[in-house]
PDB file of N, CA and C in Angstrom:
ATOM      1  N   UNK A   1     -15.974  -0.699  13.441  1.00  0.00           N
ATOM      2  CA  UNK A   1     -16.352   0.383  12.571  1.00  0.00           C
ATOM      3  C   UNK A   1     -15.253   1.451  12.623  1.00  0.00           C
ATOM      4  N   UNK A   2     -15.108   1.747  11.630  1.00  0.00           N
ATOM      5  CA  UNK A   2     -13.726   3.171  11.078  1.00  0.00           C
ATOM      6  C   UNK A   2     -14.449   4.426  11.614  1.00  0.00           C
ATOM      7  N   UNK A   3     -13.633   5.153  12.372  1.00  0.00           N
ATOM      8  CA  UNK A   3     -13.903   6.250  12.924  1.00  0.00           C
ATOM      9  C   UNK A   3     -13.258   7.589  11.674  1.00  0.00           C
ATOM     10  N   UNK A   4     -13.873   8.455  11.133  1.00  0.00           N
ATOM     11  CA  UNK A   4     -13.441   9.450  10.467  1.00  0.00           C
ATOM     12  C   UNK A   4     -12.464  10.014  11.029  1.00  0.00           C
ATOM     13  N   UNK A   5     -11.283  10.575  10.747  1.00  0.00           N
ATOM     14  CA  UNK A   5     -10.132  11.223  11.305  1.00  0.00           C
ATOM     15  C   UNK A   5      -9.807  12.711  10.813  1.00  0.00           C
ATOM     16  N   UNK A   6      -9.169  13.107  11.094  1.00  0.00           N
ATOM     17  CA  UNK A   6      -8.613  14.304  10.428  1.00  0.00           C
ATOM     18  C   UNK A   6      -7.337  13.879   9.441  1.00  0.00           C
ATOM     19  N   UNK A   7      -6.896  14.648   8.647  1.00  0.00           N
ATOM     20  CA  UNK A   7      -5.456  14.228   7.817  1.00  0.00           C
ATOM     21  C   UNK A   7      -4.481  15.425   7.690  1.00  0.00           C
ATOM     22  N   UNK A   8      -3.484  15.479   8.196  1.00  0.00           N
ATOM     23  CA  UNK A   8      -2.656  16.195   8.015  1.00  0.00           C
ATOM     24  C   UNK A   8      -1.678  16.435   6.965  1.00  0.00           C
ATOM     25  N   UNK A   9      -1.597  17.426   6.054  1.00  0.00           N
ATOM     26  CA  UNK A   9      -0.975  17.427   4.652  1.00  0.00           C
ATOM     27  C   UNK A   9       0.168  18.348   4.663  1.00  0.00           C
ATOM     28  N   UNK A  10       1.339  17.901   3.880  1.00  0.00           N
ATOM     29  CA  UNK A  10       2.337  18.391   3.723  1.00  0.00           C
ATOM     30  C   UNK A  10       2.593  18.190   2.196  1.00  0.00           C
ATOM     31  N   UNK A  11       2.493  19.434   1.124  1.00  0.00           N
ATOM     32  CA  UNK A  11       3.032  19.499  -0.143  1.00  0.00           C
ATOM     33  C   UNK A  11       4.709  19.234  -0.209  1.00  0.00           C
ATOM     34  N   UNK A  12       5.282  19.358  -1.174  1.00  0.00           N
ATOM     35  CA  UNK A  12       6.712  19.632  -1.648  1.00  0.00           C
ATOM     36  C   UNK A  12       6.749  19.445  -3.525  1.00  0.00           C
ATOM     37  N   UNK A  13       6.823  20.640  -3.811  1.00  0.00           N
ATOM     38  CA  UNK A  13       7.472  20.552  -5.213  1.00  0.00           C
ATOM     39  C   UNK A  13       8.849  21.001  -5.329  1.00  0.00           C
ATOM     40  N   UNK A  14       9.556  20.187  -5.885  1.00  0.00           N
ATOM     41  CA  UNK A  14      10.880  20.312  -6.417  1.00  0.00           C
ATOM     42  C   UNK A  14      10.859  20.863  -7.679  1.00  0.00           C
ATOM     43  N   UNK A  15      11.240  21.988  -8.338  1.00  0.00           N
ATOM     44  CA  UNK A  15      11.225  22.373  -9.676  1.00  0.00           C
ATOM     45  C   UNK A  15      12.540  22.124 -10.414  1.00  0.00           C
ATOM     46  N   UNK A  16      13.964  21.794  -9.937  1.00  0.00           N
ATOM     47  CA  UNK A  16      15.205  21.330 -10.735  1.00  0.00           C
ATOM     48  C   UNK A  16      15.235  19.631 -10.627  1.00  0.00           C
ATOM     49  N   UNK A  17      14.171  18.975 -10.059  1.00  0.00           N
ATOM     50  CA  UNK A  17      13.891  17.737 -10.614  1.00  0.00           C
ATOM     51  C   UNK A  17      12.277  17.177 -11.617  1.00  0.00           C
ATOM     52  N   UNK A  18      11.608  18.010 -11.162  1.00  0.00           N
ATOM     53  CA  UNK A  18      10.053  18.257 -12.350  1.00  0.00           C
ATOM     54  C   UNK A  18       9.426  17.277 -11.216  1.00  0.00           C
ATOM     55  N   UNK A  19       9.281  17.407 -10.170  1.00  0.00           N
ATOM     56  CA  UNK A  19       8.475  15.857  -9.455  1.00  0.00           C
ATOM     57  C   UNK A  19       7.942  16.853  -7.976  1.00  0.00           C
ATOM     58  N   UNK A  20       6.513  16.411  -8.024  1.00  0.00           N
ATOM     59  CA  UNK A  20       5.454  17.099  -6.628  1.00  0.00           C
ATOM     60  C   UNK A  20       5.641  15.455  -5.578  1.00  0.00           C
ATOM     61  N   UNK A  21       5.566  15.963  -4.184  1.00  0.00           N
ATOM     62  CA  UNK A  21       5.446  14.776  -3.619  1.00  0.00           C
ATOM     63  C   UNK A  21       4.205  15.455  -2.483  1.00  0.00           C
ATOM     64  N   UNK A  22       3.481  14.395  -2.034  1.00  0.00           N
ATOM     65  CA  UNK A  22       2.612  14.930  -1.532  1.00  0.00           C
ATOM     66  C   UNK A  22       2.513  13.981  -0.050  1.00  0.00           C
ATOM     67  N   UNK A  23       2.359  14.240   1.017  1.00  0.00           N
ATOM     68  CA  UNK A  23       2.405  13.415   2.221  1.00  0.00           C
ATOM     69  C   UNK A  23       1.311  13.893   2.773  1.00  0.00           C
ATOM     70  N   UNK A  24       0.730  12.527   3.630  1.00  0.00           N
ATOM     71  CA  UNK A  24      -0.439  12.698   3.980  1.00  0.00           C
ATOM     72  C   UNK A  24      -0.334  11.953   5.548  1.00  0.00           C
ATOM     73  N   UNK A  25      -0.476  12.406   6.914  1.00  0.00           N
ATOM     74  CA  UNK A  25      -0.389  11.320   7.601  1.00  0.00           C
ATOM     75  C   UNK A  25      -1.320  11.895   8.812  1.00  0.00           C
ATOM     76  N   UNK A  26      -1.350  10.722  10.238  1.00  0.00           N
ATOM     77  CA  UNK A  26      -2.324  11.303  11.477  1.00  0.00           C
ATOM     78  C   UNK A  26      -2.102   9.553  12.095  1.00  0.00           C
ATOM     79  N   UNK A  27      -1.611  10.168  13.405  1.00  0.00           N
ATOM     80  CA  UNK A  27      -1.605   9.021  14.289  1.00  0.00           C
ATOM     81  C   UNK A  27      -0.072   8.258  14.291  1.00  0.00           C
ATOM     82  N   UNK A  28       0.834   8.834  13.747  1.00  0.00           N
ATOM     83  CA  UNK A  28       1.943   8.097  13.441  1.00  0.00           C
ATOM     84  C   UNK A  28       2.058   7.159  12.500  1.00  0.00           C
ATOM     85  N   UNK A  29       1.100   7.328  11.741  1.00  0.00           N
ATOM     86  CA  UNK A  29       0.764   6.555   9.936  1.00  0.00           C
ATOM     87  C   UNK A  29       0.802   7.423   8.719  1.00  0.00           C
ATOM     88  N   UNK A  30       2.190   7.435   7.925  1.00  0.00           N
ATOM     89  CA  UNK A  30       2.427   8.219   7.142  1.00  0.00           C
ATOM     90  C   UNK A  30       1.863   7.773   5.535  1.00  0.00           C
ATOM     91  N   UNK A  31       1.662   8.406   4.819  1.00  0.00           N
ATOM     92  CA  UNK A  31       1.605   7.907   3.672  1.00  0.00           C
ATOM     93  C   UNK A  31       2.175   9.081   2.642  1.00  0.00           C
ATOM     94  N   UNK A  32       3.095   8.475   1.786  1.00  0.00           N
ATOM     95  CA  UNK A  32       3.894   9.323   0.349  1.00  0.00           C
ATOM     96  C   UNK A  32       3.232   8.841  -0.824  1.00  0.00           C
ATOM     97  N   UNK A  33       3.262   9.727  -1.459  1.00  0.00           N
ATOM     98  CA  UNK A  33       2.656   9.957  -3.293  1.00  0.00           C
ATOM     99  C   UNK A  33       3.761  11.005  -3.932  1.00  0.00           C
ATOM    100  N   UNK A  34       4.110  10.545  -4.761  1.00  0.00           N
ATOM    101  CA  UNK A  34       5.307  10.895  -5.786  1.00  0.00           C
ATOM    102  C   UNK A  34       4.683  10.903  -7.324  1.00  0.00           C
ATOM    103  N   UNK A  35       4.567  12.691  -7.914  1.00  0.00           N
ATOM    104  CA  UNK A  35       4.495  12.574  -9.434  1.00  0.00           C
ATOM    105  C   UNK A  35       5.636  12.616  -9.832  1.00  0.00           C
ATOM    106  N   UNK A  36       6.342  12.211 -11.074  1.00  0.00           N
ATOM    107  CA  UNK A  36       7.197  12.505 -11.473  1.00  0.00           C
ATOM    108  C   UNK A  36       6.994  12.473 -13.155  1.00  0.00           C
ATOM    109  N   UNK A  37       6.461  12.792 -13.376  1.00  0.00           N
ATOM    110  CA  UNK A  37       5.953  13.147 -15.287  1.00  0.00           C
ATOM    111  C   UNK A  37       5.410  12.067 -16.114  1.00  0.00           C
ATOM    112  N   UNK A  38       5.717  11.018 -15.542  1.00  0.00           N
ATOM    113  CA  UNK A  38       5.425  10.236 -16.570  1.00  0.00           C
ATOM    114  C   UNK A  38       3.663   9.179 -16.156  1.00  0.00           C
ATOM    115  N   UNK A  39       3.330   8.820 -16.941  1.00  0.00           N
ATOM    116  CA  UNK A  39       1.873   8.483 -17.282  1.00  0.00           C
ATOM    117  C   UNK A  39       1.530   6.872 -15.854  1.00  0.00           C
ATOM    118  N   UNK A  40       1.160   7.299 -14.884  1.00  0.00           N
ATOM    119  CA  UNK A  40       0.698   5.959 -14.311  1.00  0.00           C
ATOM    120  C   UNK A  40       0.890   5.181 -14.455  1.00  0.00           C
ATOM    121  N   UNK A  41       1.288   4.068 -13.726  1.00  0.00           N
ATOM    122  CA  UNK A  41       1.166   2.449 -14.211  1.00  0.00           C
ATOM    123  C   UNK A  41       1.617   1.608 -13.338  1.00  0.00           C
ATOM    124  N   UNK A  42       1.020   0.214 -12.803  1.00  0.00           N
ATOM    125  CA  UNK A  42       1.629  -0.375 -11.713  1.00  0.00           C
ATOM    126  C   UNK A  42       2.614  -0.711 -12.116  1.00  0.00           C
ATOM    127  N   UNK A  43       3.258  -1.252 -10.697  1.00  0.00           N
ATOM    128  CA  UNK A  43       4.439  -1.848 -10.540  1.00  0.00           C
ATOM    129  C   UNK A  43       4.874  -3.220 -11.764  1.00  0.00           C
ATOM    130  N   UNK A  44       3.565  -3.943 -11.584  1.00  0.00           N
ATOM    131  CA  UNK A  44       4.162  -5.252 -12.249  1.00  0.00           C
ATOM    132  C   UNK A  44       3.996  -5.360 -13.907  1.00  0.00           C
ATOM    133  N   UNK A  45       3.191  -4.107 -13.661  1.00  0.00           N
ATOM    134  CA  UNK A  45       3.315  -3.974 -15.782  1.00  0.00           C
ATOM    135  C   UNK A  45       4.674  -3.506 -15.674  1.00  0.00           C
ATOM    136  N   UNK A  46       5.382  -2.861 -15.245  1.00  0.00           N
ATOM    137  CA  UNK A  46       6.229  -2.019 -16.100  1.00  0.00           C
ATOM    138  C   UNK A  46       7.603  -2.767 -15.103  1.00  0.00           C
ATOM    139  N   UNK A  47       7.417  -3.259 -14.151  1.00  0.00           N
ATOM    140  CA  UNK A  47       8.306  -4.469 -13.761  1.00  0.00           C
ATOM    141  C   UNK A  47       7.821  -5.443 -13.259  1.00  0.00           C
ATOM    142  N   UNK A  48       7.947  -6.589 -13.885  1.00  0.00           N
ATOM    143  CA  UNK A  48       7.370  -7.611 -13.018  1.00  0.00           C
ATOM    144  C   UNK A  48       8.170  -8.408 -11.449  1.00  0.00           C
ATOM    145  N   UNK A  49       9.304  -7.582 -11.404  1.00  0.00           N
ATOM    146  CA  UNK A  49       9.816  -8.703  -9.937  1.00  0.00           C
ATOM    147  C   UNK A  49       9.616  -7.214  -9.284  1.00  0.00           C
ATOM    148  N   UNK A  50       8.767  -6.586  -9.656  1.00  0.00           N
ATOM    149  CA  UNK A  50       8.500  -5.301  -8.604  1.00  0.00           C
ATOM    150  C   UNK A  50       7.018  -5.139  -8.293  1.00  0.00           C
ATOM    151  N   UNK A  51       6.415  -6.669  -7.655  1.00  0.00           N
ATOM    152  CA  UNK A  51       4.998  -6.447  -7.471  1.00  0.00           C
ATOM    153  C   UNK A  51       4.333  -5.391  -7.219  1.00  0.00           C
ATOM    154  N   UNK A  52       4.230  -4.816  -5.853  1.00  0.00           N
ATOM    155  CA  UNK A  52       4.029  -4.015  -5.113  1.00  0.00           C
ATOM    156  C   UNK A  52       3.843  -2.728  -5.856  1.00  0.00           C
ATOM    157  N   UNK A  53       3.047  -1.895  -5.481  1.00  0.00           N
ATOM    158  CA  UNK A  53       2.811  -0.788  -5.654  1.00  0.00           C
ATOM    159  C   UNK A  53       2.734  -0.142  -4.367  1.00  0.00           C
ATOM    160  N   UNK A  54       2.513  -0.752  -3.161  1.00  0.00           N
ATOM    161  CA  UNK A  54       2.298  -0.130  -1.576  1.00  0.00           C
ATOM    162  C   UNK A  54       2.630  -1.461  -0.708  1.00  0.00           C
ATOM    163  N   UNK A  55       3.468  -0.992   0.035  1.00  0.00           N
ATOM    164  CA  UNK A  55       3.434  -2.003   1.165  1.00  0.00           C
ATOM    165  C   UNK A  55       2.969  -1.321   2.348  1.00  0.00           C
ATOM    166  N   UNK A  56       1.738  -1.645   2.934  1.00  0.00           N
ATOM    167  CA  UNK A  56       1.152  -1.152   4.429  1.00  0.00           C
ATOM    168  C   UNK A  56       1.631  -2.025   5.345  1.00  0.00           C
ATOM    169  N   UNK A  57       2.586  -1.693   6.406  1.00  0.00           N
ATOM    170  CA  UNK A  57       2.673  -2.545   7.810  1.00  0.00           C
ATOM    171  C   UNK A  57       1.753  -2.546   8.693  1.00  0.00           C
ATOM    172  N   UNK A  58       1.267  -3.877   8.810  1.00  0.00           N
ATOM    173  CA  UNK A  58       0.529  -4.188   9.672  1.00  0.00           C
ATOM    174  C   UNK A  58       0.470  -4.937  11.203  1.00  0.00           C
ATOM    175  N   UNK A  59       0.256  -4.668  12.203  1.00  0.00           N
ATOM    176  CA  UNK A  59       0.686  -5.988  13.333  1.00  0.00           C
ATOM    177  C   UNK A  59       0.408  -7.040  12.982  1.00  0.00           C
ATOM    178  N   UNK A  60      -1.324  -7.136  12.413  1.00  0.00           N
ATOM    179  CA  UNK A  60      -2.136  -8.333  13.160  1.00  0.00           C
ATOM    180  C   UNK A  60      -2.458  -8.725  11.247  1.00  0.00           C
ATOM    181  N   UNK A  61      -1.601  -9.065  10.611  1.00  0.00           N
ATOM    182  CA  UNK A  61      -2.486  -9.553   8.913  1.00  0.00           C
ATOM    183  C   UNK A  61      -3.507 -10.092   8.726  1.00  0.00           C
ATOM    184  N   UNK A  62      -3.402 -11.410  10.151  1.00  0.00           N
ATOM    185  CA  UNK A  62      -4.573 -12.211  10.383  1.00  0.00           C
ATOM    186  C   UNK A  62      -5.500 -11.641  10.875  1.00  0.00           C
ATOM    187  N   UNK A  63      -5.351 -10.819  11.541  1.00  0.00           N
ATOM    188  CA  UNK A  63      -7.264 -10.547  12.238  1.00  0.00           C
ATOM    189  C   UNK A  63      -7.509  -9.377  10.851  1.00  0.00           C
ATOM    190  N   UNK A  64      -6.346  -8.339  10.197  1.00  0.00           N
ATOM    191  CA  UNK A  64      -6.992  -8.184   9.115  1.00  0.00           C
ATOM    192  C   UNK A  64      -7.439  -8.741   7.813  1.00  0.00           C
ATOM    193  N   UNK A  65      -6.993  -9.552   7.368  1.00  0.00           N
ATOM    194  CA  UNK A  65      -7.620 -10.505   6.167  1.00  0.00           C
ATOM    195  C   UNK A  65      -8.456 -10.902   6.977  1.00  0.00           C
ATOM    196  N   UNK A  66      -8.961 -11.458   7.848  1.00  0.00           N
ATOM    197  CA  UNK A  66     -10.346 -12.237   8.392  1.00  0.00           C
ATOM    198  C   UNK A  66     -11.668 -10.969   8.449  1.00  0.00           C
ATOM    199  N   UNK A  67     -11.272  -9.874   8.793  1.00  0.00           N
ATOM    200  CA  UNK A  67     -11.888  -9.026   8.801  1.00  0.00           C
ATOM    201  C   UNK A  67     -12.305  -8.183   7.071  1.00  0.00           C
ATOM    202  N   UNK A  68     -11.532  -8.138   6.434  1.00  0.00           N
ATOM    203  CA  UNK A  68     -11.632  -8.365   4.793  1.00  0.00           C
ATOM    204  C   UNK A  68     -12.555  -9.110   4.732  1.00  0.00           C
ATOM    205  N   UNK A  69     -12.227 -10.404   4.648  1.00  0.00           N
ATOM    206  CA  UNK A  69     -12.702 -11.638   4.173  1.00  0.00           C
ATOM    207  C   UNK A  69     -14.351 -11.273   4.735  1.00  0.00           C
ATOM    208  N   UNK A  70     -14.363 -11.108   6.134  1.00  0.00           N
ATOM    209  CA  UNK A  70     -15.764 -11.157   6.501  1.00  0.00           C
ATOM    210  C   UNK A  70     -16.596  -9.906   5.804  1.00  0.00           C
ATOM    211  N   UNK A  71     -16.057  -9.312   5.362  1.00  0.00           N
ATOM    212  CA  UNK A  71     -16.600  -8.009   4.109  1.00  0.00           C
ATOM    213  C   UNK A  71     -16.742  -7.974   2.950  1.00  0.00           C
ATOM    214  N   UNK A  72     -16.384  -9.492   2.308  1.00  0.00           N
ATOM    215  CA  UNK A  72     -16.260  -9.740   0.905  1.00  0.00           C
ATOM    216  C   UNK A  72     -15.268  -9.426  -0.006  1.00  0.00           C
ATOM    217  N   UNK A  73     -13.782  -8.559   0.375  1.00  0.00           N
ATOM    218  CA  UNK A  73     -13.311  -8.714  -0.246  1.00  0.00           C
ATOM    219  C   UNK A  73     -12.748  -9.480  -0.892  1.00  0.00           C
ATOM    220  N   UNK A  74     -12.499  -9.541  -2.607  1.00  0.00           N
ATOM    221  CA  UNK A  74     -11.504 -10.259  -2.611  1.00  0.00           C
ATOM    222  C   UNK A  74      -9.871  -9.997  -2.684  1.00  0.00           C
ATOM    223  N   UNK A  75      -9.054 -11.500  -2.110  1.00  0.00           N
ATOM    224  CA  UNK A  75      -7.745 -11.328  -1.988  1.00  0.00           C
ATOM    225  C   UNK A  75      -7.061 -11.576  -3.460  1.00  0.00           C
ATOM    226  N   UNK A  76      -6.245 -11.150  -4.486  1.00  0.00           N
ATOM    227  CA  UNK A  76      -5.386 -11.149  -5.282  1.00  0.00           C
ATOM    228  C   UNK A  76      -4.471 -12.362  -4.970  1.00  0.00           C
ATOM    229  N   UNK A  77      -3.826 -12.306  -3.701  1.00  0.00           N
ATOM    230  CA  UNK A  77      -2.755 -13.249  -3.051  1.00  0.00           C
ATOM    231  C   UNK A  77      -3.107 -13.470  -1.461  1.00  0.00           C
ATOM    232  N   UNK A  78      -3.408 -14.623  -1.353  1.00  0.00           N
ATOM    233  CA  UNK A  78      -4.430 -15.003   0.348  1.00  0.00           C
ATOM    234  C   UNK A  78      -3.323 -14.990   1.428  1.00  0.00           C
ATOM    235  N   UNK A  79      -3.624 -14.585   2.501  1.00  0.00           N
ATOM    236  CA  UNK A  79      -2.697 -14.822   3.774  1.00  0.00           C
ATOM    237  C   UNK A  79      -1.924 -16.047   3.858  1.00  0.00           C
ATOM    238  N   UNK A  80      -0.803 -15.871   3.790  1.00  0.00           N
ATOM    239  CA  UNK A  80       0.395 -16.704   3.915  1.00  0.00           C
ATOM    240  C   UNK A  80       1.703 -15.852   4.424  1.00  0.00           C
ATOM    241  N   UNK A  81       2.917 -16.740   4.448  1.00  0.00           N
ATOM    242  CA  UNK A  81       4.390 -16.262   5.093  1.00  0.00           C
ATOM    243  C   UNK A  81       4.616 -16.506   2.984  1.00  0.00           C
ATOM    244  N   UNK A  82       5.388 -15.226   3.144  1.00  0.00           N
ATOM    245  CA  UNK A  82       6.088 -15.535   2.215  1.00  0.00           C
ATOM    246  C   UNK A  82       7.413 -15.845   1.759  1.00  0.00           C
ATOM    247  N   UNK A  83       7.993 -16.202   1.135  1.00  0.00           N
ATOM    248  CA  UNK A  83       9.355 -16.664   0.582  1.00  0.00           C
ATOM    249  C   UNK A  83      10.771 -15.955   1.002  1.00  0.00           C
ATOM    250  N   UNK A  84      10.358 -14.005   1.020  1.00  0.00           N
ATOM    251  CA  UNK A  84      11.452 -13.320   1.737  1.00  0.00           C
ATOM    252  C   UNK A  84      11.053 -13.116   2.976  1.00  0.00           C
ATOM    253  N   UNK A  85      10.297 -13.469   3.937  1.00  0.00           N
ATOM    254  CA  UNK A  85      10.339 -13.675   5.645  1.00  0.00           C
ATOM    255  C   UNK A  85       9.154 -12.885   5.939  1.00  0.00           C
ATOM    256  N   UNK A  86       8.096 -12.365   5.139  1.00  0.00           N
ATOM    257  CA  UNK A  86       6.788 -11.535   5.933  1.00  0.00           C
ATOM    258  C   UNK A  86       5.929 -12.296   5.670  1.00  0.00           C
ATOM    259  N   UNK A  87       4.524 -12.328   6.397  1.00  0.00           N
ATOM    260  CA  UNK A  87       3.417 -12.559   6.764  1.00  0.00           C
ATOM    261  C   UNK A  87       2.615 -11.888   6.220  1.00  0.00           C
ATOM    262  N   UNK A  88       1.772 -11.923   4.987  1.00  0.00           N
ATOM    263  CA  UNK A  88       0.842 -11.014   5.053  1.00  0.00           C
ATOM    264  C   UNK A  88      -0.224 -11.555   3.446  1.00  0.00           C
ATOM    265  N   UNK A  89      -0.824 -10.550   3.348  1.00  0.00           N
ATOM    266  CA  UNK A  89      -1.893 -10.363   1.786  1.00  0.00           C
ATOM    267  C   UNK A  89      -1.595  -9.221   0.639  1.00  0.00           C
ATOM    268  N   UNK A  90      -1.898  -9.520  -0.547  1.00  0.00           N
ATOM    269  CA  UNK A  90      -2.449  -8.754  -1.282  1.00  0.00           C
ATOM    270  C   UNK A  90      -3.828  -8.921  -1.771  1.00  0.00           C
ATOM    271  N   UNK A  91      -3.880  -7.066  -2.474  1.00  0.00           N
ATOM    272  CA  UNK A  91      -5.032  -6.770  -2.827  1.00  0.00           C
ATOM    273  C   UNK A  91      -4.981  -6.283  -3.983  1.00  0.00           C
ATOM    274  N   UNK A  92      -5.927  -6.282  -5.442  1.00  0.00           N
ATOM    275  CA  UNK A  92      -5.209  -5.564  -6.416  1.00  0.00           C
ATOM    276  C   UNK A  92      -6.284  -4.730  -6.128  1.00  0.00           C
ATOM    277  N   UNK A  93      -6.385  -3.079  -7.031  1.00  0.00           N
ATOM    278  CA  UNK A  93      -7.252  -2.315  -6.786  1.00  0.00           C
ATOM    279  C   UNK A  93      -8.212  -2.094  -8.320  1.00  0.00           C
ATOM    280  N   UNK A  94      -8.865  -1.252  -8.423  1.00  0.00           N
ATOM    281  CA  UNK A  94      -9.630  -1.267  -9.571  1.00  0.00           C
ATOM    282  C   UNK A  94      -8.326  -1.013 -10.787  1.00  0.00           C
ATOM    283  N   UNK A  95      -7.640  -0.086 -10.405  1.00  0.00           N
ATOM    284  CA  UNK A  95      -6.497   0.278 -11.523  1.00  0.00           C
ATOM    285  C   UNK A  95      -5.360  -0.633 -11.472  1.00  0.00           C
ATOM    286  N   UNK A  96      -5.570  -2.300 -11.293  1.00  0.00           N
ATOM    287  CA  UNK A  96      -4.642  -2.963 -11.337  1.00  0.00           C
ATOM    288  C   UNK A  96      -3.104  -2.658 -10.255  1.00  0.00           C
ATOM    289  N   UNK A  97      -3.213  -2.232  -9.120  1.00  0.00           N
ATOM    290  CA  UNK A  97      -2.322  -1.738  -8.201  1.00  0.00           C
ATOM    291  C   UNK A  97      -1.743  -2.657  -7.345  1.00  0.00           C
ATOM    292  N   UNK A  98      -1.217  -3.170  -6.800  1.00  0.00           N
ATOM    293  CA  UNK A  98      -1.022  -4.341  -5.549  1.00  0.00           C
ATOM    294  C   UNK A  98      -0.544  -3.693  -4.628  1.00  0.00           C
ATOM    295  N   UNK A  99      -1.394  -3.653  -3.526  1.00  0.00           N
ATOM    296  CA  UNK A  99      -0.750  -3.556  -2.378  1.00  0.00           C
ATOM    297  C   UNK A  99      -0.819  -4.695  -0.856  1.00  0.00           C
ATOM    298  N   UNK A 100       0.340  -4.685  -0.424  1.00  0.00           N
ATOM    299  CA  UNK A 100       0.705  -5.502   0.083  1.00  0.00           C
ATOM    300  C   UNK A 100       0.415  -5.190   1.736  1.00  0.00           C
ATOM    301  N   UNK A 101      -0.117  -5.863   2.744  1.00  0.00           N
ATOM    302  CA  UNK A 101      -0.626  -5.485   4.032  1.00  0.00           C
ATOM    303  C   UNK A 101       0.196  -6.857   4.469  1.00  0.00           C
ATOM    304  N   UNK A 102       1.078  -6.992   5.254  1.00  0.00           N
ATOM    305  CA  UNK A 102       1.903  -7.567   6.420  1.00  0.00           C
ATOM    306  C   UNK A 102       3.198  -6.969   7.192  1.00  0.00           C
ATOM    307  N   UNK A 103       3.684  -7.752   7.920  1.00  0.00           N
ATOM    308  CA  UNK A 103       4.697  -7.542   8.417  1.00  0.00           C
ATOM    309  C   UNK A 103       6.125  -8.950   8.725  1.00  0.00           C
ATOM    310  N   UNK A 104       6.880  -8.156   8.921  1.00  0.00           N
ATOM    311  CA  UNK A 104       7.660  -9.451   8.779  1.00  0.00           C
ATOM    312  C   UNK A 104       7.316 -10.475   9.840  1.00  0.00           C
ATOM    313  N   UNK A 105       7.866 -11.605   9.643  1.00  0.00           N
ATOM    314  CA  UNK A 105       7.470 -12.914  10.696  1.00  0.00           C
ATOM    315  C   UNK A 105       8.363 -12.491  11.827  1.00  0.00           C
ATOM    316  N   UNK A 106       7.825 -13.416  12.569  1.00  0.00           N
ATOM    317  CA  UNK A 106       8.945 -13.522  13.823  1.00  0.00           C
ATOM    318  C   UNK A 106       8.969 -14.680  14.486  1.00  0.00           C
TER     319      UNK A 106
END
């Protein structure tokens, strides 16, 4: 079970480039969000050899997809090694997003 956390926030607007970035992190797990003017849209509409919309590093892919799995999600792309050397899953999200949870092999 997920324990509620606190989140620590750091703004930045740049006004001689028009783009807010917003960082969010706690525990040594960062996460970035970047506006930059123009209208939403995943990665693979608007490029397709640019799946990804998020890559999360993970240790363990396997005990997380099993732990997914035992929750019903579904996977987009199922646990496997893939073709450029990581281990891991995707997920798409309601807004068509992919994000990617592995880490490289070893």
């Amino acid at each position: 079970m997920c324990k509620r956390r606190s989140v620590n926030r750091w703004h930045h607007f740049d006004e001689q480039r028009s783009h807010k970035l917003r960082k969010l992190g706690n525990d040594g797990a960062m996460i970035m969000v970047k506006s930059v003017g123009v209208e939403p849209l995943p990665n693979c509409e608007r490029q397709t050899e640019a799946r990804w919309d998020a890559y999360l590093h993970v240790p363990d892919p396997d005990t997380l997809a099993a732990e997914f799995a035992s929750r019903g999600v579904s996977f987009s792309l199922p646990l496997k090694d893939t073709h450029d050397g990581l281990r891991g899953f995707e997920l798409r999200d309601a807004d068509g997003y992919v994000l990617f949870f592995g880490r490289p092999r070893t």
